[in-house]
Protein backbone atom coordinates (compact mmCIF):
# COMPACT_ATOMS: atom_id res chain seq x y z
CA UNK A 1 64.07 47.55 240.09
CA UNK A 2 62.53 49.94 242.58
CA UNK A 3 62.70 49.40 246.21
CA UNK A 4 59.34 47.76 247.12
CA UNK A 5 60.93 44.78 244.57
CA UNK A 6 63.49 45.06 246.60
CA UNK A 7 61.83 44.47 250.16
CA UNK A 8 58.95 41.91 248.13
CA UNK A 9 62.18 40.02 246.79
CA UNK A 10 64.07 39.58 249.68
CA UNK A 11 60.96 38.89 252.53
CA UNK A 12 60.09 36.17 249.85
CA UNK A 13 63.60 34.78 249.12
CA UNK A 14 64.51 34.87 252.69
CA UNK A 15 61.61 32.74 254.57
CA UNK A 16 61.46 30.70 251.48
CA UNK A 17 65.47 29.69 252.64
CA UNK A 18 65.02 29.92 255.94
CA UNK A 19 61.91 27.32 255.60
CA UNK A 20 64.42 25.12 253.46
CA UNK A 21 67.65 25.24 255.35
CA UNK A 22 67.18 22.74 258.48
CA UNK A 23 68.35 24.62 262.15
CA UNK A 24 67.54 27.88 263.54
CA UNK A 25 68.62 30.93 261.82
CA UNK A 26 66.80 33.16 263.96
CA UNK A 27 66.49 37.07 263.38
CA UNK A 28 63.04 38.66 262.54
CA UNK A 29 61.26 40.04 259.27
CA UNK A 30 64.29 42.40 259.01
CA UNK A 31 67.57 40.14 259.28
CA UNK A 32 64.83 37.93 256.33
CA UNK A 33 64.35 40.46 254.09
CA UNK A 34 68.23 41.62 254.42
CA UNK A 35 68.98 37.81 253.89
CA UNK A 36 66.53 37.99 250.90
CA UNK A 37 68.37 40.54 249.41
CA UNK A 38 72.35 39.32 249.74
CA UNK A 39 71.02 36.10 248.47
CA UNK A 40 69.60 38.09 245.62
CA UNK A 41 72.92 39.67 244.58
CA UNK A 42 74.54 36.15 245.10
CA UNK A 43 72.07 34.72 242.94
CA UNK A 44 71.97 37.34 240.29
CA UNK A 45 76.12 37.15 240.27
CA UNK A 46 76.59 33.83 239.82
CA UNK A 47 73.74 33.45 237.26
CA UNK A 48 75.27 36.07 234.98
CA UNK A 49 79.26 34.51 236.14
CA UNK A 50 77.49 31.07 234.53
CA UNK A 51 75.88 33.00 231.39
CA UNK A 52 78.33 35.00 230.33
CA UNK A 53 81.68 34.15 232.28
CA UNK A 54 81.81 37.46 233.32
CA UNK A 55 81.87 38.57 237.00
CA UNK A 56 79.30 41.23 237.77
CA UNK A 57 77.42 42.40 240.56
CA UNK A 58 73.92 41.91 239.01
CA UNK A 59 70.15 41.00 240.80
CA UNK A 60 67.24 39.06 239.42
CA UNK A 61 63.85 40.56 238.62
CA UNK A 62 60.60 39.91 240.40
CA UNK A 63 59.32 37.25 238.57
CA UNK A 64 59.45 33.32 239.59
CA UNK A 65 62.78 32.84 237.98
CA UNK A 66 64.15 35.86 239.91
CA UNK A 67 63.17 34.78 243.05
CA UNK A 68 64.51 30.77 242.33
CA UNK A 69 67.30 32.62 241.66
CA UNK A 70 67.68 34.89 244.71
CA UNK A 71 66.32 31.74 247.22
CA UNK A 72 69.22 29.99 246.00
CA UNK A 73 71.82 33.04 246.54
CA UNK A 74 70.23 33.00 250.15
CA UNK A 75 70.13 29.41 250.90
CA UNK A 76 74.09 30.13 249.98
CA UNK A 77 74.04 33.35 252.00
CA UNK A 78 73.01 31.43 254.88
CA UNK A 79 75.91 28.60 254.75
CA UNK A 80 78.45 31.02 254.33
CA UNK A 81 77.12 32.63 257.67
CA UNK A 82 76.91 29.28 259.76
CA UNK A 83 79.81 28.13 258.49
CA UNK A 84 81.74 31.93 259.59
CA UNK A 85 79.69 31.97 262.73
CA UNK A 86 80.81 28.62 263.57
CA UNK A 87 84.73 29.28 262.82
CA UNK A 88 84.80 32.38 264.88
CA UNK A 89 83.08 30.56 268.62
């Protein structure tokens, strides 16, 4: 996948999480489209992990399944961040 996927994945994947995950995540159109893209890898991991019971480091395409896919990495991105963020204050 080239890298305007890339940025069209994760701006897409990230708002759509941040819109679904209830608080303030803050950051701008850069910390979303980072967030995008972690939740891709996330996403893409764990869906191969469940496929194939293999663990690689794999990403979605850009198509609607990809980007279910890489919204639901994020949404998981994000929890693993509040719940470190809260740990460490």
């Amino acid at each position: 996948m080239n890298i305007i996927a890339w940025i069209v994945l994760g701006l897409l994947a990230g708002a759509i999480a941040k819109a679904i995950v209830p608080g303030n995540q803050g950051g701008g159109w850069l910390s979303t489209m980072f967030l995008g893209v972690v939740g891709a890898f996330i996403g893409g991991t764990l869906h191969t992990f469940i496929q194939t019971g293999t663990l690689q480091l794999s990403a979605p395409d850009l198509n609607i399944p990809g980007v279910f896919i890489a919204v639901l990495g994020a949404i998981i991105a994000i929890f693993i961040y509040g719940f470190l963020s809260r740990r460490n204050a």
